[in-house]
Each structure stands twice: as structure tokens, then as C-alpha cells.
PDB file of N, CA and C in Angstrom:
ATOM      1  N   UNK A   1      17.814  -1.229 -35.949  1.00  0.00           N
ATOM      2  CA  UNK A   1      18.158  -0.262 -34.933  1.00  0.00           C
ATOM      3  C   UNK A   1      18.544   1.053 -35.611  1.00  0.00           C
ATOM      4  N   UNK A   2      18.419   2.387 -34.819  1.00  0.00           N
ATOM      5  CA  UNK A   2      18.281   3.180 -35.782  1.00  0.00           C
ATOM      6  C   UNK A   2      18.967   4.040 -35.081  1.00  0.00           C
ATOM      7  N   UNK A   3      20.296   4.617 -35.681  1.00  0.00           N
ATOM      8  CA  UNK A   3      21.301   5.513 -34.615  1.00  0.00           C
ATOM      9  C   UNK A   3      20.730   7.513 -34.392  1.00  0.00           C
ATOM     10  N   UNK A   4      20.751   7.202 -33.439  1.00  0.00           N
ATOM     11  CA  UNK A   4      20.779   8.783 -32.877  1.00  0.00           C
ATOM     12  C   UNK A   4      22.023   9.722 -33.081  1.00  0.00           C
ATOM     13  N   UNK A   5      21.744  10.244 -34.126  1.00  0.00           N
ATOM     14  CA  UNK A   5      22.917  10.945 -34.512  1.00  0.00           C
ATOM     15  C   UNK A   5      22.829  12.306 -34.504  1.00  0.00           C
ATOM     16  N   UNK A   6      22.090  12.800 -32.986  1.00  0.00           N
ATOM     17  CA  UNK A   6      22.020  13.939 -32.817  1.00  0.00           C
ATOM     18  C   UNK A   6      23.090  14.420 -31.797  1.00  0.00           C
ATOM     19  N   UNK A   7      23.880  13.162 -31.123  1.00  0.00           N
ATOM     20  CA  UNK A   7      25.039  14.001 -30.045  1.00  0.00           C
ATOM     21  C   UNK A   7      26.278  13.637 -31.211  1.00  0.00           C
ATOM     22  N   UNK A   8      26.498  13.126 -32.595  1.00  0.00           N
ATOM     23  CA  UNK A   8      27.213  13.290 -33.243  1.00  0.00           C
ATOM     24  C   UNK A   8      27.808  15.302 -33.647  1.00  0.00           C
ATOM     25  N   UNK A   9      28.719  15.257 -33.662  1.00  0.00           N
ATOM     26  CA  UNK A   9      29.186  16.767 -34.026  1.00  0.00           C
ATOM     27  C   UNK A   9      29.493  17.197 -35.631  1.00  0.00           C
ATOM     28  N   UNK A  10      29.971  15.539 -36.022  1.00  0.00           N
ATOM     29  CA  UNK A  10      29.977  16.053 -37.500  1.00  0.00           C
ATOM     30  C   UNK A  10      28.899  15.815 -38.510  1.00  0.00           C
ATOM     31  N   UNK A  11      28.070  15.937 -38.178  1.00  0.00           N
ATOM     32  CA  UNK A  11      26.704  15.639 -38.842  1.00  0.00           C
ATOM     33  C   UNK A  11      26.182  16.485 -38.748  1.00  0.00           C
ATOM     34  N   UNK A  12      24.665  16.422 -39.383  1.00  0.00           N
ATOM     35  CA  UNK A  12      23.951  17.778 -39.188  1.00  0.00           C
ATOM     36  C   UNK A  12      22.573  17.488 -40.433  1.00  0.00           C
ATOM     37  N   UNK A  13      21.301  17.561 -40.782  1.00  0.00           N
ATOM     38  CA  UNK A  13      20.417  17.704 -40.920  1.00  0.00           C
ATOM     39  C   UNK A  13      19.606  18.855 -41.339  1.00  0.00           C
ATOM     40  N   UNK A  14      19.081  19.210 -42.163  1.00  0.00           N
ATOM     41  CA  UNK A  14      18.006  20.080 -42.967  1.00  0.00           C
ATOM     42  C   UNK A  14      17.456  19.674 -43.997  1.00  0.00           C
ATOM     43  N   UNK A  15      15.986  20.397 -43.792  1.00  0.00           N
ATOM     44  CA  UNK A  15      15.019  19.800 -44.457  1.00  0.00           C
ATOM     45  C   UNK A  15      15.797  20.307 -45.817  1.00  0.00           C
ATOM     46  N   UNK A  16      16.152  21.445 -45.626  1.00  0.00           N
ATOM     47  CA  UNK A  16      16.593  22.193 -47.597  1.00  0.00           C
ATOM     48  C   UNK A  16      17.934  21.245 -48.030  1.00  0.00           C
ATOM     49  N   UNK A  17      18.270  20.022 -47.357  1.00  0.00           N
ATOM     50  CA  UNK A  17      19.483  19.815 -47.608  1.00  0.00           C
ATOM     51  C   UNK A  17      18.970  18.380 -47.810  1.00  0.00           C
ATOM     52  N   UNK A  18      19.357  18.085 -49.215  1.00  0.00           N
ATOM     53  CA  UNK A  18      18.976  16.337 -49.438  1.00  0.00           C
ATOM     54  C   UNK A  18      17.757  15.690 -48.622  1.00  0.00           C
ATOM     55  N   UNK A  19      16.794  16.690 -48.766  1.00  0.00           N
ATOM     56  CA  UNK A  19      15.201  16.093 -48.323  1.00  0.00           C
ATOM     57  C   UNK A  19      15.851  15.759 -46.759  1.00  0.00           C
ATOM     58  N   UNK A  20      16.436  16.440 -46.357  1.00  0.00           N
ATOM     59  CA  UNK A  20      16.865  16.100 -44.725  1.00  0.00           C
ATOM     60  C   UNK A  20      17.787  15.359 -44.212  1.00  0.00           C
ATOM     61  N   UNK A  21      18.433  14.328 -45.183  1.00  0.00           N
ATOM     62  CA  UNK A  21      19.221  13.023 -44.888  1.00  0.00           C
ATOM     63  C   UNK A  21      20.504  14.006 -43.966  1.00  0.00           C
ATOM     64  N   UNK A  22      20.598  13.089 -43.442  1.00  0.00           N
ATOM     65  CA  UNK A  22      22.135  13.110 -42.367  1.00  0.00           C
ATOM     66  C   UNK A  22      23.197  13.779 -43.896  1.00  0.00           C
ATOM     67  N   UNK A  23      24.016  14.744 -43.388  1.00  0.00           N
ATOM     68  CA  UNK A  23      25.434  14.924 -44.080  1.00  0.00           C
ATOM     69  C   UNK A  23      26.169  15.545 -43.274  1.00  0.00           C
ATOM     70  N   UNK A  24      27.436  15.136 -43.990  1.00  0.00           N
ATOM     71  CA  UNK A  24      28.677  15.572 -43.111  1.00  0.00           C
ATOM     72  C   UNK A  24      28.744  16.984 -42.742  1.00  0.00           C
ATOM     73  N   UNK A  25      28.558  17.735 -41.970  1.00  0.00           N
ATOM     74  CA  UNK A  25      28.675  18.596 -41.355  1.00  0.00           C
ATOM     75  C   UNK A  25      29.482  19.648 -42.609  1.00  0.00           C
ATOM     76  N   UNK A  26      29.147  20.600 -42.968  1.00  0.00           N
ATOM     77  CA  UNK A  26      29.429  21.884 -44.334  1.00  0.00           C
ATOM     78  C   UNK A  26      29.408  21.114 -45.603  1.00  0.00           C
ATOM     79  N   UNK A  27      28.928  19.952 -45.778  1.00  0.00           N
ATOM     80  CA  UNK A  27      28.813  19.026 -47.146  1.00  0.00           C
ATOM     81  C   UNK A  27      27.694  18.817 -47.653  1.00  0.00           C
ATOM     82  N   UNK A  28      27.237  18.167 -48.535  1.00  0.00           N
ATOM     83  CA  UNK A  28      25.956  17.911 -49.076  1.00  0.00           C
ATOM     84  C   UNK A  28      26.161  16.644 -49.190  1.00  0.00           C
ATOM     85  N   UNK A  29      27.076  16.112 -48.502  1.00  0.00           N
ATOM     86  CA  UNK A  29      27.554  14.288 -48.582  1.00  0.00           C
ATOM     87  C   UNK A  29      26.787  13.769 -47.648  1.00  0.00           C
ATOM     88  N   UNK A  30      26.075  12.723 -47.780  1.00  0.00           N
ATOM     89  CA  UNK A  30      24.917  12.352 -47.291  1.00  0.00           C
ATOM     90  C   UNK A  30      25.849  11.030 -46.025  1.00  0.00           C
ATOM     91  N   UNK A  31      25.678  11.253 -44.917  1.00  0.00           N
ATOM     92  CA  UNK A  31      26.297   9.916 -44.055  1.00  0.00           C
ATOM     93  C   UNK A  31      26.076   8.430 -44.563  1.00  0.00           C
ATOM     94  N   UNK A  32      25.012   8.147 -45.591  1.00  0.00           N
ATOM     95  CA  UNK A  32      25.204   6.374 -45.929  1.00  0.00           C
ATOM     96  C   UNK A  32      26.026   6.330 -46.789  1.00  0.00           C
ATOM     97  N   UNK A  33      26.655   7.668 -47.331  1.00  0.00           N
ATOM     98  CA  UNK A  33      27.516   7.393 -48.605  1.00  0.00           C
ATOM     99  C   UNK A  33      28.366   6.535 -47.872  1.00  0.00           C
ATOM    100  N   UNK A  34      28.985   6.861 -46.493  1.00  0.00           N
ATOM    101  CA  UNK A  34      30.515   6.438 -46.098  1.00  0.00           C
ATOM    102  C   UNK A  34      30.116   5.097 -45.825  1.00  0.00           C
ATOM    103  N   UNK A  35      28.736   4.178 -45.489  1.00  0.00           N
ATOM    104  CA  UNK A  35      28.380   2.956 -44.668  1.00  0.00           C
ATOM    105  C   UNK A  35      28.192   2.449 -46.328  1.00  0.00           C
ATOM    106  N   UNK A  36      27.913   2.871 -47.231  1.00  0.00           N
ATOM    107  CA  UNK A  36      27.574   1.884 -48.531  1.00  0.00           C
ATOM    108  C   UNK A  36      28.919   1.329 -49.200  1.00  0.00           C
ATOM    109  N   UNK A  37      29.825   2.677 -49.092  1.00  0.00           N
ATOM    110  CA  UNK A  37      31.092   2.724 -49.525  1.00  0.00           C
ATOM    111  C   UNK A  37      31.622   1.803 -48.821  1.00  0.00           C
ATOM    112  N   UNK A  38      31.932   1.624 -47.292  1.00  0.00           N
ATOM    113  CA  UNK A  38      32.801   0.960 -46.954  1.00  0.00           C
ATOM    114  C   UNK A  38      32.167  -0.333 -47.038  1.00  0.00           C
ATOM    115  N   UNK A  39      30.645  -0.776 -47.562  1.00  0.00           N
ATOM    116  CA  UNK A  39      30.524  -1.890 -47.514  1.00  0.00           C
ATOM    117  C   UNK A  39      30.366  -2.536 -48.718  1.00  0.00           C
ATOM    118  N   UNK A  40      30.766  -1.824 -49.577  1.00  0.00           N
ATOM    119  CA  UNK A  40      30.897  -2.121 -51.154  1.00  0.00           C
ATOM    120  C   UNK A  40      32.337  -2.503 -51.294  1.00  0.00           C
ATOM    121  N   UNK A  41      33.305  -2.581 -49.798  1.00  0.00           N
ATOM    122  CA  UNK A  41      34.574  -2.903 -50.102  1.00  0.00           C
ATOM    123  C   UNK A  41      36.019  -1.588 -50.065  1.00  0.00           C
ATOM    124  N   UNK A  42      35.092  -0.551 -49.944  1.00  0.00           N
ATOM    125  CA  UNK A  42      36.220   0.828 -50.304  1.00  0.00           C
ATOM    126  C   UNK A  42      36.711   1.047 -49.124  1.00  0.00           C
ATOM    127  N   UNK A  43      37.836   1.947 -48.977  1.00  0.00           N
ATOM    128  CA  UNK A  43      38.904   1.986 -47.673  1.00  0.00           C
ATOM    129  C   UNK A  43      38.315   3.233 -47.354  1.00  0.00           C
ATOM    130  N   UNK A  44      38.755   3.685 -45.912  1.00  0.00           N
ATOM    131  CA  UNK A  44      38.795   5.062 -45.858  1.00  0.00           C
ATOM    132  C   UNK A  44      39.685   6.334 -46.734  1.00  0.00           C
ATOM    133  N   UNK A  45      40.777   5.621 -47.297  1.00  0.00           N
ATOM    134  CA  UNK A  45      41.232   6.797 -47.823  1.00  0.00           C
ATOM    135  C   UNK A  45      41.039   6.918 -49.178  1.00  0.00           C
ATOM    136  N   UNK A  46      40.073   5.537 -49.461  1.00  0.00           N
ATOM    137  CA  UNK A  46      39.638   5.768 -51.055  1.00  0.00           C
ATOM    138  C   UNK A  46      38.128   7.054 -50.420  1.00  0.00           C
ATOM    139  N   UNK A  47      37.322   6.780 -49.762  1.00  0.00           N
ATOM    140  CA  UNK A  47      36.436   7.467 -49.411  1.00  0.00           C
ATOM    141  C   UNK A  47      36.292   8.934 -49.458  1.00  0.00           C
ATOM    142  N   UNK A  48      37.659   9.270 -48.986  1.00  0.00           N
ATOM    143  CA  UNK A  48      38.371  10.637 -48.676  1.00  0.00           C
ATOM    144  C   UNK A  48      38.854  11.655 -49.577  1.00  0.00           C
ATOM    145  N   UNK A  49      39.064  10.151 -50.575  1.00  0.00           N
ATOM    146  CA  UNK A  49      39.563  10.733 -52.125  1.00  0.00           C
ATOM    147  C   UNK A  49      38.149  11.302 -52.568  1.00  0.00           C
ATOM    148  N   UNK A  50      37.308  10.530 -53.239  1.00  0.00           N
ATOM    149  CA  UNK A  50      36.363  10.771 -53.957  1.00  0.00           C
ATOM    150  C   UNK A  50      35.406  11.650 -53.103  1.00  0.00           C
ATOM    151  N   UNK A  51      35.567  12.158 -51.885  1.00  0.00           N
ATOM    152  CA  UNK A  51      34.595  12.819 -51.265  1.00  0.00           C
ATOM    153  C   UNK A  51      35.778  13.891 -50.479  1.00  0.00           C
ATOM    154  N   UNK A  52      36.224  14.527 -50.924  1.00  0.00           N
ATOM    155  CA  UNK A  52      37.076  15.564 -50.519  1.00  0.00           C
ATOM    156  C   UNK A  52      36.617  16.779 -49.198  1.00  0.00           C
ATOM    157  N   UNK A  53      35.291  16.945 -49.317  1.00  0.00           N
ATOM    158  CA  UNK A  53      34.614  17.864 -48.518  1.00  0.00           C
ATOM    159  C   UNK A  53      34.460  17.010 -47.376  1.00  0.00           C
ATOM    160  N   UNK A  54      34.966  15.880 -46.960  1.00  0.00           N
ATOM    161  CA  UNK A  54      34.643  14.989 -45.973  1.00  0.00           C
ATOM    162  C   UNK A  54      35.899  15.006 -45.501  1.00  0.00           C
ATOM    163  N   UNK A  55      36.251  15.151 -43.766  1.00  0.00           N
ATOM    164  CA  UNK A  55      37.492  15.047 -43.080  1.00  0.00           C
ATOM    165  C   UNK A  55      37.398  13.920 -42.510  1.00  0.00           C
ATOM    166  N   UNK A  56      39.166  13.458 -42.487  1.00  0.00           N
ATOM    167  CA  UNK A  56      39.177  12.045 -42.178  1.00  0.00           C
ATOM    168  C   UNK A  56      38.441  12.410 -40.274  1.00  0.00           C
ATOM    169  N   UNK A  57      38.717  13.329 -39.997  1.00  0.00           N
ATOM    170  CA  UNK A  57      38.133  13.536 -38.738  1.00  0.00           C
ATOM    171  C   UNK A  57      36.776  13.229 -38.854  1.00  0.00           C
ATOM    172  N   UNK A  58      35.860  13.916 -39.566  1.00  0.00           N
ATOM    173  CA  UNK A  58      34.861  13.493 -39.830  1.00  0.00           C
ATOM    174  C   UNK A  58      34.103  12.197 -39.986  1.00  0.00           C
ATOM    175  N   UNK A  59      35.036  11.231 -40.955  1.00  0.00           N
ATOM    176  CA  UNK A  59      34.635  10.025 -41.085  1.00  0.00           C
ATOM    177  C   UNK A  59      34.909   9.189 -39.856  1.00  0.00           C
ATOM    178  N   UNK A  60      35.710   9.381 -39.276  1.00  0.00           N
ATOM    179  CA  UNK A  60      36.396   8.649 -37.875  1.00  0.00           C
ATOM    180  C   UNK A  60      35.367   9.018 -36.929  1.00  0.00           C
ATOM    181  N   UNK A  61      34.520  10.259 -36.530  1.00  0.00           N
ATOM    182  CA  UNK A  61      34.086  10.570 -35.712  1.00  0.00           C
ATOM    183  C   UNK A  61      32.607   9.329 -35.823  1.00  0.00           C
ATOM    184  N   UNK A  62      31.957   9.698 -37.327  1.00  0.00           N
ATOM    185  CA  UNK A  62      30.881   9.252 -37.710  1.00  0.00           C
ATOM    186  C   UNK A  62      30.820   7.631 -37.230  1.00  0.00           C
ATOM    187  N   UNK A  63      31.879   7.042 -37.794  1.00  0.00           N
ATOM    188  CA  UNK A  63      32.480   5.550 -37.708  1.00  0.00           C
ATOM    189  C   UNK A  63      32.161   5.258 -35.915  1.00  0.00           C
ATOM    190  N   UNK A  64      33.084   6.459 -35.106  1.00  0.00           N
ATOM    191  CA  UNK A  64      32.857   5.961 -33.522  1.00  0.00           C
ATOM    192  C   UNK A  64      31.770   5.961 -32.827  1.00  0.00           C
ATOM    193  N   UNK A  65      30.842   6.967 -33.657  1.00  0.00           N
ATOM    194  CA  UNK A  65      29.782   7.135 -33.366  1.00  0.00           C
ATOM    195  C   UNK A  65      28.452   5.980 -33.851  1.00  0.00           C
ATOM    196  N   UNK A  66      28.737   5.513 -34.605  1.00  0.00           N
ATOM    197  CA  UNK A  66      27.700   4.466 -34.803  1.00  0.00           C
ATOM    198  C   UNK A  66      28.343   2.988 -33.752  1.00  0.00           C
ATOM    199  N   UNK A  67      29.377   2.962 -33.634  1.00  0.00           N
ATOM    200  CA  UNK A  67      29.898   1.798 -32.787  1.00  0.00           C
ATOM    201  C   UNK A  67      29.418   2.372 -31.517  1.00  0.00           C
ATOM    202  N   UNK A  68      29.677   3.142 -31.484  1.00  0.00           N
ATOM    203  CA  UNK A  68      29.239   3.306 -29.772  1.00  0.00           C
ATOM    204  C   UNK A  68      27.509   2.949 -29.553  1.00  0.00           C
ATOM    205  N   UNK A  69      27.177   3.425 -30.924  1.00  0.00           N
ATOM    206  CA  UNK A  69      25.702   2.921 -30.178  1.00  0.00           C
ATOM    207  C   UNK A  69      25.194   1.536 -30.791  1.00  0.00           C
ATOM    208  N   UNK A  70      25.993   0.500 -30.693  1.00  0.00           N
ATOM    209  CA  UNK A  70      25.737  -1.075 -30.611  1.00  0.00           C
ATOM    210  C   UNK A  70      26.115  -1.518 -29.387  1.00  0.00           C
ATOM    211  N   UNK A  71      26.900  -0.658 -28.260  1.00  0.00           N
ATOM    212  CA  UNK A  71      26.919  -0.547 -26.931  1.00  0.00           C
ATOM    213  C   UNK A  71      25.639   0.093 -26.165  1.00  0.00           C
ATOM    214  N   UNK A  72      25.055   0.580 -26.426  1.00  0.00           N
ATOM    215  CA  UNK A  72      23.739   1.423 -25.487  1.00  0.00           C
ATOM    216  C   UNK A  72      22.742   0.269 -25.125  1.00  0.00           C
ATOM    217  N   UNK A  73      22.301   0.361 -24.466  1.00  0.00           N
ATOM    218  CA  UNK A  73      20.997  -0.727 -23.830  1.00  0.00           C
ATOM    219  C   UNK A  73      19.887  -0.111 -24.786  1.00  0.00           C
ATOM    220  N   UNK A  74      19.015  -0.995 -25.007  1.00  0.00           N
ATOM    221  CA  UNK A  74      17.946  -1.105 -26.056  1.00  0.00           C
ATOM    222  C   UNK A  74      16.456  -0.190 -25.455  1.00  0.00           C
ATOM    223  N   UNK A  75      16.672   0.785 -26.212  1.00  0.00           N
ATOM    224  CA  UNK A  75      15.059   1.413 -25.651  1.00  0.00           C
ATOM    225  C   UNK A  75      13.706   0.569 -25.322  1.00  0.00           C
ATOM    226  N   UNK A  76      12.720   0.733 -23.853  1.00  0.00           N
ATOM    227  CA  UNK A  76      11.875  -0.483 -23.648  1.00  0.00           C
ATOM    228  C   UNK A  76      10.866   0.239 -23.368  1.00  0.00           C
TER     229      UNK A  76
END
């Protein structure tokens, strides 16, 4: 399943920016950093550390935003 992370606010997309990948909104931090990280075991505020240009707002938003869409009905 593949999230629509275009009504996300802290995100954002360009082709001149990491071949296009999702990043945090004024960062060059790519959004799977935070899904690899936290699934390699790391906390949010280790995350926060090592990625400073990333707001915990940011990561929280990103986080609600992919949960919310394991709630949406399945495109048919």
C-alpha cells in the first residue's frame, strides 16, 4: 500500500531534491529515514538528535499521517 502524502504538510517533494524522494519539509531528510530508523529500534528523540533539521512536530505529523491512512478504504 502506498501512502498519499500529498495532504501531509510536512513533507514536500522535488525532482532537484534527492531524485524526488519525500523530505521533511526545508530538509534534505528523506521521510524513510524516520520509518527505517524507528524500525531498526531508534526512539523518536534519538531520531531528533541525529536529524536536527527535523521537528518533533514534523515527525509526529508524518507518524499521524501514515496511520491515518491504514484507516482509508482501499482504492477499487
Amino acid at each position: 500500500m502506498a501512502i498519499n502524502w500529498n495532504q501531509c504538510e510536512s513533507v514536500t517533494r522535488d525532482p532537484a531534491v534527492l531524485s524526488g524522494a519525500w523530505v521533511f519539509r526545508g530538509t534534505r531528510v528523506p521521510v524513510r529515514s524516520l520509518f527505517e530508523n524507528l524500525e531498526d529500534g531508534a526512539t523518536i528523540d534519538a531520531y531528533l538528535e541525529w536529524f536536527p533539521g527535523v521537528s518533533r512536530t514534523q515527525a509526529e505529523q508524518v507518524l499521524e499521517h501514515a496511520a491515518a491512512s491504514l484507516s482509508e478504504p482501499a482504492a477499487s
